[in-house]
C-alpha atoms as a PDB file:
ATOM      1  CA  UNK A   1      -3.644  12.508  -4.153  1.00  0.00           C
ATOM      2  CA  UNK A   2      -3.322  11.480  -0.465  1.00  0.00           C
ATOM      3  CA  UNK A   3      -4.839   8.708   1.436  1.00  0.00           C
ATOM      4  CA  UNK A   4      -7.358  10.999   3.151  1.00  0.00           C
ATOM      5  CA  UNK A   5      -8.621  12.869   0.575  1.00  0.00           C
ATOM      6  CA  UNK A   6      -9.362   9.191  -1.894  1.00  0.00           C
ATOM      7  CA  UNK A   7     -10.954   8.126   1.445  1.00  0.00           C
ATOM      8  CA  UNK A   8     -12.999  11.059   1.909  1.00  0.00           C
ATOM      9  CA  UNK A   9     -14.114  10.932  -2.153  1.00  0.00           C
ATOM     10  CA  UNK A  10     -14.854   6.731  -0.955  1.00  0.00           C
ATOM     11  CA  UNK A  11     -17.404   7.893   1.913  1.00  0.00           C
ATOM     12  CA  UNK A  12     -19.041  10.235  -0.313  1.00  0.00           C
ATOM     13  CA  UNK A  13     -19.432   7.654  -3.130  1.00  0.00           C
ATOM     14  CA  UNK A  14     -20.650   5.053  -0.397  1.00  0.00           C
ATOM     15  CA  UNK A  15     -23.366   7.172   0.328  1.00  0.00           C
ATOM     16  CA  UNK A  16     -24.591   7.477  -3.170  1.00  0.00           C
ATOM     17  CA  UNK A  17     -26.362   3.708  -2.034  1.00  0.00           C
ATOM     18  CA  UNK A  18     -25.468   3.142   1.354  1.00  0.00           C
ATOM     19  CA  UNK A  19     -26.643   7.069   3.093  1.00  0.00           C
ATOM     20  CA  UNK A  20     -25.804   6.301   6.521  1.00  0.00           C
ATOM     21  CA  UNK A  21     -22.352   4.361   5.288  1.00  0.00           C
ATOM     22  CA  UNK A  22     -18.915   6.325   7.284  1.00  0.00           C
ATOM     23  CA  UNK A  23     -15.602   4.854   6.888  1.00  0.00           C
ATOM     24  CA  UNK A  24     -14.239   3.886  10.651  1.00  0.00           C
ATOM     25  CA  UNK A  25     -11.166   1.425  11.165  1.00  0.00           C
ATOM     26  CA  UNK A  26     -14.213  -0.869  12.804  1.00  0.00           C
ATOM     27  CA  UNK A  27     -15.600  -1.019   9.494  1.00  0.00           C
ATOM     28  CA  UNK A  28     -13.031  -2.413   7.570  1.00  0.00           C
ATOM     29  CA  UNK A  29     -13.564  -6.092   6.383  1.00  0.00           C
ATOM     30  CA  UNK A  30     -12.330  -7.706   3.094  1.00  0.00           C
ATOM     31  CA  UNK A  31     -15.529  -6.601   1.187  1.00  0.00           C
ATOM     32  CA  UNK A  32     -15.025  -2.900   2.000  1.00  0.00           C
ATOM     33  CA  UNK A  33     -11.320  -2.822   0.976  1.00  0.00           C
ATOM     34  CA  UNK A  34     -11.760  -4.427  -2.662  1.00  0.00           C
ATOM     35  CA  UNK A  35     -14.472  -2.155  -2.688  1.00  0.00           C
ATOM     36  CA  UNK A  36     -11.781   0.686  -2.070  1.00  0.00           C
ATOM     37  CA  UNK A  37      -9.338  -0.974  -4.590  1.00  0.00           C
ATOM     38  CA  UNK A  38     -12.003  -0.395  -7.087  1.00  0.00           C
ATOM     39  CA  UNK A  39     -12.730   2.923  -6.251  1.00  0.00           C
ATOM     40  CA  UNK A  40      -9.036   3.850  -6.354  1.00  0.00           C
ATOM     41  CA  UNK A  41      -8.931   2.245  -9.772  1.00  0.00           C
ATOM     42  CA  UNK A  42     -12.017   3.557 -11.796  1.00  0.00           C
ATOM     43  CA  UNK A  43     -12.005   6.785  -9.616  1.00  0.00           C
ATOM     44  CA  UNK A  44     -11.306   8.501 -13.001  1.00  0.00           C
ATOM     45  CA  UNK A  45     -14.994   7.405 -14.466  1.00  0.00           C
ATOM     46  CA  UNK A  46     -16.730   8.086 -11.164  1.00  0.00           C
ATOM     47  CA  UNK A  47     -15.789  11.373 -11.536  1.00  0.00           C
ATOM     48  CA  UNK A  48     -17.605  12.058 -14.704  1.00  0.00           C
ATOM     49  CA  UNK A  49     -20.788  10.425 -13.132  1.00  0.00           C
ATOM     50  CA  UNK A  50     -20.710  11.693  -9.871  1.00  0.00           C
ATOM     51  CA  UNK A  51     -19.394  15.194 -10.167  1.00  0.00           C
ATOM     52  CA  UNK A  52     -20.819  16.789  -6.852  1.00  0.00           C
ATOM     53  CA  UNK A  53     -18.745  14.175  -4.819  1.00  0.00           C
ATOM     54  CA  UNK A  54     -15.633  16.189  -5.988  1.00  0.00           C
ATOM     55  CA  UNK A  55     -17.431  19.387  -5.449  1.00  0.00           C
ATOM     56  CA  UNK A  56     -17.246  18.380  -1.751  1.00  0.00           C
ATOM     57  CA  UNK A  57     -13.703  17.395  -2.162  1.00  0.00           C
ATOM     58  CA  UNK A  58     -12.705  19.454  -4.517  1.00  0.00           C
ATOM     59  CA  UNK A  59      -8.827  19.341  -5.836  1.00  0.00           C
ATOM     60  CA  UNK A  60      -6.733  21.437  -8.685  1.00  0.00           C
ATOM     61  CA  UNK A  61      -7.155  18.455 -11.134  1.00  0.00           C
ATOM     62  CA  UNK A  62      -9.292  16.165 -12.150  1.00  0.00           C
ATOM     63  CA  UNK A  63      -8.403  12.560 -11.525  1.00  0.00           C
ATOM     64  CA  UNK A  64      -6.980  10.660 -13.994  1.00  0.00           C
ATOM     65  CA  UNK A  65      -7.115   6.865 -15.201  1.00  0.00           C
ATOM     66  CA  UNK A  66      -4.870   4.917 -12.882  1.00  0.00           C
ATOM     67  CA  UNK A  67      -2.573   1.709 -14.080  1.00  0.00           C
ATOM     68  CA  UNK A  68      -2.655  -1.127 -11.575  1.00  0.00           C
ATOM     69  CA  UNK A  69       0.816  -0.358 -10.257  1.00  0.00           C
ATOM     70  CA  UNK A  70      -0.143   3.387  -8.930  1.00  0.00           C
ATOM     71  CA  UNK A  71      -3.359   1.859  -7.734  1.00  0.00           C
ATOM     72  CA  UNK A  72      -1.018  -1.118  -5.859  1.00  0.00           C
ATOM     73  CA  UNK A  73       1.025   1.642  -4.402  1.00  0.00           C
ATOM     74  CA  UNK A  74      -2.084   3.834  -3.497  1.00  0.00           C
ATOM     75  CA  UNK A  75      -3.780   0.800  -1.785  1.00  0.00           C
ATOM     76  CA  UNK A  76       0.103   0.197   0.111  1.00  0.00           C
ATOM     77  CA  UNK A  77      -0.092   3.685   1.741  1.00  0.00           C
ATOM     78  CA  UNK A  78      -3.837   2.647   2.931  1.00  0.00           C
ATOM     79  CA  UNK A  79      -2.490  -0.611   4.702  1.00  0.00           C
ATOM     80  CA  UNK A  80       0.106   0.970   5.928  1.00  0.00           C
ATOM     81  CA  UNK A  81      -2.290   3.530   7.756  1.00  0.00           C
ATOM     82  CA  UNK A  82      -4.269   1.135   8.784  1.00  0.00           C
ATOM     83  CA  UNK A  83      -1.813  -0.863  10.060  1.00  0.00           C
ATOM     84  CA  UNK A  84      -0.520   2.430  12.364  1.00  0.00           C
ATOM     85  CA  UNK A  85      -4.097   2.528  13.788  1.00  0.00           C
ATOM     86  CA  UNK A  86      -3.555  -1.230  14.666  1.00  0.00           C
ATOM     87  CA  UNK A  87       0.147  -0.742  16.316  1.00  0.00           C
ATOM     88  CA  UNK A  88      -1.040   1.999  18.295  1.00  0.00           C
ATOM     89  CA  UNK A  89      -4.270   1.455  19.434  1.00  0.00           C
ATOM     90  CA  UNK A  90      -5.964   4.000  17.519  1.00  0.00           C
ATOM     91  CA  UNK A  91      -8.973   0.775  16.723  1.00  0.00           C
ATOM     92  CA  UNK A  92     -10.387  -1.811  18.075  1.00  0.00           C
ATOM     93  CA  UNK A  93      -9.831  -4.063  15.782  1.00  0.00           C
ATOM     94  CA  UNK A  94      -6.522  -6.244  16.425  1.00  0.00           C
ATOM     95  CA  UNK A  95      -5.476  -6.767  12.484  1.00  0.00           C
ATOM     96  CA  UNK A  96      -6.781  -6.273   9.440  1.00  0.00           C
ATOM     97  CA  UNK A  97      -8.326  -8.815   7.139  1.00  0.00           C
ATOM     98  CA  UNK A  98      -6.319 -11.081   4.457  1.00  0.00           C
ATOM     99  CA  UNK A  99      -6.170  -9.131   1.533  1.00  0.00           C
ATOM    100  CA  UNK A 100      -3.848  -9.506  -1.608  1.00  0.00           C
ATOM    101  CA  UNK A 101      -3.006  -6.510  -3.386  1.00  0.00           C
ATOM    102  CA  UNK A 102      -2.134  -7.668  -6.857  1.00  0.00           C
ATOM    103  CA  UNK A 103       1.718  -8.130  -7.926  1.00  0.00           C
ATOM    104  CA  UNK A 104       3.006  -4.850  -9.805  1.00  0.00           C
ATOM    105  CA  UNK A 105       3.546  -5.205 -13.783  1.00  0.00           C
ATOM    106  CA  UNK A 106       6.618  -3.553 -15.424  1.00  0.00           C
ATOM    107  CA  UNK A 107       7.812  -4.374 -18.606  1.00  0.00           C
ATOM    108  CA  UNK A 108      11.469  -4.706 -19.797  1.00  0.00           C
ATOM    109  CA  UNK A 109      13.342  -1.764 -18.952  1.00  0.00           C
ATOM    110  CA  UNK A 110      15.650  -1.143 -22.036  1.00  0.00           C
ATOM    111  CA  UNK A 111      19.539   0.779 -22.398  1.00  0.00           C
ATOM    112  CA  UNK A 112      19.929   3.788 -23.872  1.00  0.00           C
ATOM    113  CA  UNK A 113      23.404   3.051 -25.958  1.00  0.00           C
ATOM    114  CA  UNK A 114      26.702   4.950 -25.012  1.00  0.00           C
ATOM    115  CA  UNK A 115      26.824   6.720 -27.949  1.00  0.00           C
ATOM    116  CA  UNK A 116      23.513   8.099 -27.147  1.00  0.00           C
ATOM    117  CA  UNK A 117      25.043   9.339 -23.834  1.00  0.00           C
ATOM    118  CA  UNK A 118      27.637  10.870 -25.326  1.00  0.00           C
ATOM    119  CA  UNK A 119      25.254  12.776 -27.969  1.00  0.00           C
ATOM    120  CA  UNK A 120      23.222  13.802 -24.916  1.00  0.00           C
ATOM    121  CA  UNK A 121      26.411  15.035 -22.586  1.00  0.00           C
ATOM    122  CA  UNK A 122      27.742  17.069 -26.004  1.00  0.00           C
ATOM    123  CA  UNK A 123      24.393  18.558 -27.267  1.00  0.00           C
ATOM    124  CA  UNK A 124      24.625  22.012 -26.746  1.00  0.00           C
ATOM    125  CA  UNK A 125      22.279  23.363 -23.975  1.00  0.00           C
ATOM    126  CA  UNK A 126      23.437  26.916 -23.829  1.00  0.00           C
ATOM    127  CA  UNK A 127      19.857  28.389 -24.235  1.00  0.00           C
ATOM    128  CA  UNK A 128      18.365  25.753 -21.938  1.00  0.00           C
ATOM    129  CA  UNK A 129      20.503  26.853 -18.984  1.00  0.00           C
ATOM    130  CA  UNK A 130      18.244  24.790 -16.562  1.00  0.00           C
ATOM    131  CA  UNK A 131      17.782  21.577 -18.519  1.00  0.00           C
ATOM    132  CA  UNK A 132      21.138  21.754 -19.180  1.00  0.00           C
ATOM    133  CA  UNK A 133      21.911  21.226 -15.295  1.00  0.00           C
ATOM    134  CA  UNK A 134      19.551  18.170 -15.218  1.00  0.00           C
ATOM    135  CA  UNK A 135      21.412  16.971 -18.445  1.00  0.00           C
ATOM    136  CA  UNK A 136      24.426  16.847 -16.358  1.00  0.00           C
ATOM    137  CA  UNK A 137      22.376  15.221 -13.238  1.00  0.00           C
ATOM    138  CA  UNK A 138      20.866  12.081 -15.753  1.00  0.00           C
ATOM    139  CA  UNK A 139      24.898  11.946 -17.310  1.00  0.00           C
ATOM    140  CA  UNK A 140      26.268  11.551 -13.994  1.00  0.00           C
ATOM    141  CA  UNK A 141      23.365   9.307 -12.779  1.00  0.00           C
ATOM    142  CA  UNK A 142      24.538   6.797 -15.852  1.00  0.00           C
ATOM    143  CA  UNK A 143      27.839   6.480 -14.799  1.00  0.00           C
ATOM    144  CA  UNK A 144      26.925   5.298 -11.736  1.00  0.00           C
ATOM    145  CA  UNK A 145      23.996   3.472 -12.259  1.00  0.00           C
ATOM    146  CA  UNK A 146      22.153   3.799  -9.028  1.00  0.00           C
ATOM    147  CA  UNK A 147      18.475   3.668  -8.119  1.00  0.00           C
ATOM    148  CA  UNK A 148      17.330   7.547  -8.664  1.00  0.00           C
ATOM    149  CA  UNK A 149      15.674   7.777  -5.108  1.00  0.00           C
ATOM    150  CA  UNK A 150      19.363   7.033  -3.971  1.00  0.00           C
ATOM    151  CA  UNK A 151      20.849   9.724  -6.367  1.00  0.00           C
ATOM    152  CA  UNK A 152      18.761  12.489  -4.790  1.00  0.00           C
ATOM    153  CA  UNK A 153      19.869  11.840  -1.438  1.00  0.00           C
ATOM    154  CA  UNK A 154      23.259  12.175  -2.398  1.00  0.00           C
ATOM    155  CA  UNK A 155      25.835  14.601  -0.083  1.00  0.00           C
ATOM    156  CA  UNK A 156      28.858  16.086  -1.283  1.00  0.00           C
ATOM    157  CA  UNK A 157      30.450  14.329   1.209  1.00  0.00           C
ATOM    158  CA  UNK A 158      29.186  10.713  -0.529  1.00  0.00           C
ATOM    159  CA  UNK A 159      32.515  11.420  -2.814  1.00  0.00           C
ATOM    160  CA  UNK A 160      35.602   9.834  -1.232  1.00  0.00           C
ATOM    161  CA  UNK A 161      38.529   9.155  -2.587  1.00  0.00           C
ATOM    162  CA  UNK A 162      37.814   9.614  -6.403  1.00  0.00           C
ATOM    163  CA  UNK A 163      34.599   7.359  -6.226  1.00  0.00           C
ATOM    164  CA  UNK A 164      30.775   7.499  -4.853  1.00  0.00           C
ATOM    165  CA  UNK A 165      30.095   5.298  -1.963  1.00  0.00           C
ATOM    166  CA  UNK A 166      27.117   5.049  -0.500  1.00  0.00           C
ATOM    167  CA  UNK A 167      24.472   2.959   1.277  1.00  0.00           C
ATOM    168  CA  UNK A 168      21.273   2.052  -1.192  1.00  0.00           C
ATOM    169  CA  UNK A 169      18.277   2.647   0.789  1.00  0.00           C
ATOM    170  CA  UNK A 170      17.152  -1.111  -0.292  1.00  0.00           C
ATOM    171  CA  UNK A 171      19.402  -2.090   1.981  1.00  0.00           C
ATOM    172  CA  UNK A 172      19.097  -0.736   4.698  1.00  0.00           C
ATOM    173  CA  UNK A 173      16.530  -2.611   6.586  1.00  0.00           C
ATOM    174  CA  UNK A 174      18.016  -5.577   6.090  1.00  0.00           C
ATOM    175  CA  UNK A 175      21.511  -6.024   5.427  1.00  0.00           C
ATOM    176  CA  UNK A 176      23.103  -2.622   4.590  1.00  0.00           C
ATOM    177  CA  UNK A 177      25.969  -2.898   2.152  1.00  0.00           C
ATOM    178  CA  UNK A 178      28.062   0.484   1.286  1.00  0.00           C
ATOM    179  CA  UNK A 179      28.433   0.527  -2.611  1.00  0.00           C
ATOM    180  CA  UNK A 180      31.481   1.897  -4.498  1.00  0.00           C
ATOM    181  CA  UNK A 181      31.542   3.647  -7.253  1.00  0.00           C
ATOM    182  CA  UNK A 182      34.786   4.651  -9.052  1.00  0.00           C
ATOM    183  CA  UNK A 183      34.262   8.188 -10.556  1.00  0.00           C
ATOM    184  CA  UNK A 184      35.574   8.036 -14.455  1.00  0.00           C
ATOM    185  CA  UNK A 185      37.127  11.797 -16.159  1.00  0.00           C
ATOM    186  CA  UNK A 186      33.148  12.584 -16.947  1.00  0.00           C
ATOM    187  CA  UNK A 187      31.622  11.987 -13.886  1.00  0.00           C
ATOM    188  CA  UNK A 188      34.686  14.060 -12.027  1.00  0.00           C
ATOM    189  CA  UNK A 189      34.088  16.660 -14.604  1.00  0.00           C
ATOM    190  CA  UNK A 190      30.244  17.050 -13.592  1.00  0.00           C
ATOM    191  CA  UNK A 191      30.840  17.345 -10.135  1.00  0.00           C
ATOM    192  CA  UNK A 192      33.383  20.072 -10.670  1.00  0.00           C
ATOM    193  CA  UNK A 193      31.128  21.889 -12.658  1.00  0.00           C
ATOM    194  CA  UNK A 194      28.843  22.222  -9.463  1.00  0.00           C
ATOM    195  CA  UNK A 195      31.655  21.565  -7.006  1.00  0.00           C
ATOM    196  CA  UNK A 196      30.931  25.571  -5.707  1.00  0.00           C
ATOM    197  CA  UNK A 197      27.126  25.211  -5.312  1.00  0.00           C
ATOM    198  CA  UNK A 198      25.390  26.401  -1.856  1.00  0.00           C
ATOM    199  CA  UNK A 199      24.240  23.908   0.273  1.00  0.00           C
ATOM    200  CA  UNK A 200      25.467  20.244   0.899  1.00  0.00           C
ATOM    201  CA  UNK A 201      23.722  18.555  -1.615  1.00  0.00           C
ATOM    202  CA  UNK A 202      26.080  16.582  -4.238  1.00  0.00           C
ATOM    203  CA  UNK A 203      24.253  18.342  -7.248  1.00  0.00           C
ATOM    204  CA  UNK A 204      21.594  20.924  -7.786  1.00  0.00           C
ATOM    205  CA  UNK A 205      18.423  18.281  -7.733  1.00  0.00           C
ATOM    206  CA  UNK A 206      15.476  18.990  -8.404  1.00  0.00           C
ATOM    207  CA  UNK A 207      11.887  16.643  -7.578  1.00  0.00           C
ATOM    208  CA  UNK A 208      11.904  13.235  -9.281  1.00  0.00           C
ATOM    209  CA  UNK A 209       9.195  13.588 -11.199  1.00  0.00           C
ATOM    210  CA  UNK A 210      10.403  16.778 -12.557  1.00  0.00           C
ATOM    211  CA  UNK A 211      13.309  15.396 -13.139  1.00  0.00           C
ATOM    212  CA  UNK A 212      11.253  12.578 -15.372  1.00  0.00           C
ATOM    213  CA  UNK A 213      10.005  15.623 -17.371  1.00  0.00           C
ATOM    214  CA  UNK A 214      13.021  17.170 -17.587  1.00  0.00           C
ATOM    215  CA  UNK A 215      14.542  13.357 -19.676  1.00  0.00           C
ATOM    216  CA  UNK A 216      12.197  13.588 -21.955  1.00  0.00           C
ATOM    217  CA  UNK A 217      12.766  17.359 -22.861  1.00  0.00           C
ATOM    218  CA  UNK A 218      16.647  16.736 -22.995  1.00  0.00           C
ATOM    219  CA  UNK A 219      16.119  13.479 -24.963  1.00  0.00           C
ATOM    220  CA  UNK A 220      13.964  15.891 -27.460  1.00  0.00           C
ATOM    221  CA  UNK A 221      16.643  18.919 -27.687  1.00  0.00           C
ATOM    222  CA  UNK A 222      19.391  16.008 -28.569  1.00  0.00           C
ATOM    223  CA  UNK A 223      17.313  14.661 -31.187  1.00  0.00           C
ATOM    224  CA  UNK A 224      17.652  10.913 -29.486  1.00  0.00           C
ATOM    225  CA  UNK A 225      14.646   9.273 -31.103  1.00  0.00           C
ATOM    226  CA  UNK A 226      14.281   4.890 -31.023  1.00  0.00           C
ATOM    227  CA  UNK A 227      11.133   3.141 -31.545  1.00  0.00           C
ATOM    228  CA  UNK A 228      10.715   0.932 -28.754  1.00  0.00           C
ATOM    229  CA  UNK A 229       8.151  -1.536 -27.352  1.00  0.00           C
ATOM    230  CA  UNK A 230       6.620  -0.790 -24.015  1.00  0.00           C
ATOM    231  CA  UNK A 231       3.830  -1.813 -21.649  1.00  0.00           C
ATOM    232  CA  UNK A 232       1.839   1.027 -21.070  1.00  0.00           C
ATOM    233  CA  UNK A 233       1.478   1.622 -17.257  1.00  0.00           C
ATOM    234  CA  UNK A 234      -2.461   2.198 -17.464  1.00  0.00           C
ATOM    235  CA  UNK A 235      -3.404   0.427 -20.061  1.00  0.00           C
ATOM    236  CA  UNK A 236      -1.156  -2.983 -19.460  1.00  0.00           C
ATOM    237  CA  UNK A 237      -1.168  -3.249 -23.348  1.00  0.00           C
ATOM    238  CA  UNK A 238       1.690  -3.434 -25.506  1.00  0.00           C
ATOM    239  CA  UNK A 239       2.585   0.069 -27.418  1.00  0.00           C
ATOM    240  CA  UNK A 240       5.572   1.504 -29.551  1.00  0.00           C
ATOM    241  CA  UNK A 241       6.837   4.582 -27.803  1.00  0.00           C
ATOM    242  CA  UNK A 242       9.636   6.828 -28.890  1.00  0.00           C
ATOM    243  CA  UNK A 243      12.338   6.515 -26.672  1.00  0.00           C
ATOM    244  CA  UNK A 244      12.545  10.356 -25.816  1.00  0.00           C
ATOM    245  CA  UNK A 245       8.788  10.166 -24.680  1.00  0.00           C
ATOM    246  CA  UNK A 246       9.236   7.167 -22.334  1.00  0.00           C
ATOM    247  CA  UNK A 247      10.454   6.586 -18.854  1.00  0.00           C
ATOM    248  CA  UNK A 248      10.645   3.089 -18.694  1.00  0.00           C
ATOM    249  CA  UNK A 249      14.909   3.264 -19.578  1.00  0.00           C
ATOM    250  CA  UNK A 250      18.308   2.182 -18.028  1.00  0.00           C
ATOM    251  CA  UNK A 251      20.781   4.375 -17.980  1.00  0.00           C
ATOM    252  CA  UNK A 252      23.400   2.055 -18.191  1.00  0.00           C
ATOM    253  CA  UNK A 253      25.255   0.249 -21.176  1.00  0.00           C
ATOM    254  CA  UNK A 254      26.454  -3.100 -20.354  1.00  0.00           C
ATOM    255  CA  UNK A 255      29.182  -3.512 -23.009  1.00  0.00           C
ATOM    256  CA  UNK A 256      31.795  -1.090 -21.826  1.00  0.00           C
ATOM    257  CA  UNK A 257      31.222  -0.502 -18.053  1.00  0.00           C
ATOM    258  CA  UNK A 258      34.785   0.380 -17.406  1.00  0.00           C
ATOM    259  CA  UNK A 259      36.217   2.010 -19.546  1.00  0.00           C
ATOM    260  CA  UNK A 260      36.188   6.133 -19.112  1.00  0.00           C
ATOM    261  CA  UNK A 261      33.202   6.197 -21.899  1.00  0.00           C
ATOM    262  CA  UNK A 262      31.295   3.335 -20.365  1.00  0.00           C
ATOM    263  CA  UNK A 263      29.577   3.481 -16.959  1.00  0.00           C
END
């Protein structure tokens, strides 16, 4: 989805009972934008009702039932446009109206155990060369128990002296700390693994939400199965998941986070 095309599908929809209705910057008011939150929201049923819309927009997939926190982040991007248009003079208008986009919901991440890491780092991958790699990548990623958009951006150069150390991105508006990380005999032994790899990139990454997929496959091939209770993302209910089928995990294990099999 981008913010174009959901406003595009809005005008469109708009039109089924306003015709002569066009989204413009001098349009917005705190009426239309709620009305925009709830498109973004129940898009997924006005698609089965008003087909042709997406005919004139069309897209690969059809849209799918959002939770509040994708529509929150959705609705972010829009304000953030909107508020570009404001800066630079691409409106009239000199701000935009109050408007409180609801607080995100997440439930309790929970821990996958140690000895779960360790079944996961030992499981033998040989005929899953790629999800193998990206074994290695969520391994090393629990030893050091950083946000994942911070992982990614990782250099080879972020290694100094036997340890990680590197700026969270968090930070770095306001007031930028550098992190250290002491590498333990596991985390060294990852690195090496990939230490001759093209390019200056710490590890061979792939996207994040490919990675995502790839957790749940590796969680599968180890045979790493815990019932555990979530909140589902869409639904804001309560659900049992199997651990392997869920993303809402920490890597890291509090009780030993020194030692060379902790974190």
């Amino acid at each position: 989805w981008s913010v174009k095309r959901i406003l595009d599908l809005f005008e469109l929809y708009k039109q089924k009972t306003v015709p002569l209705f066009a989204f413009t910057f001098e349009s917005i008011d705190t009426e239309l934008l709620r009305d925009i939150e709830t498109f973004i929201h129940d898009e997924h049923s006005l698609f089965e009702k008003h087909p042709d819309i997406y005919l004139a927009v069309p897209d690969s997939r059809p849209p799918k039932q959002r939770g509040r926190n994708r529509t929150n982040k959705i609705f972010r991007y829009l304000r953030t446009v909107i508020l570009w248009a404001v800066e630079e003079k691409q409106t009239d208008i000199v701000s935009i109206p109050k408007f409180n986009i609801s607080q995100d919901v997440y439930g309790t991440p929970y821990y996958i155990t140690i000895e779960e890491r360790n079944t996961l780092y030992q499981k033998d991958l040989s005929e899953q060369p790629q999800l193998a790699i990206q074994r290695d990548i969520f391994v090393f990623h629990c030893l050091i128990g950083c946000r994942v958009g911070d992982l990614l951006r990782m250099k080879k150069n972020s290694v100094i002296d036997n340890a990680i150390e590197y700026v969270p991105r968090k930070t770095k508006e306001g007031r930028p700390i550098t992190v250290r990380v002491p590498l333990n005999a596991t985390a060294k032994e990852i690195l090496n693994r990939y230490a001759k790899n093209e390019g200056d990139r710490l590890l061979p990454f792939i996207s994040e939400q490919n990675y995502n997929y790839a957790i749940k496959d590796m969680f599968a091939a180890a045979g790493l199965k815990r019932m555990v209770t979530v909140i589902n993302p869409t639904s804001g209910e309560e659900e049992k998941r199997n651990k392997g089928n869920d993303n809402n995990y920490g890597c890291i294990d509090r009780t030993n986070n020194n030692s060379d099999t902790g974190n």
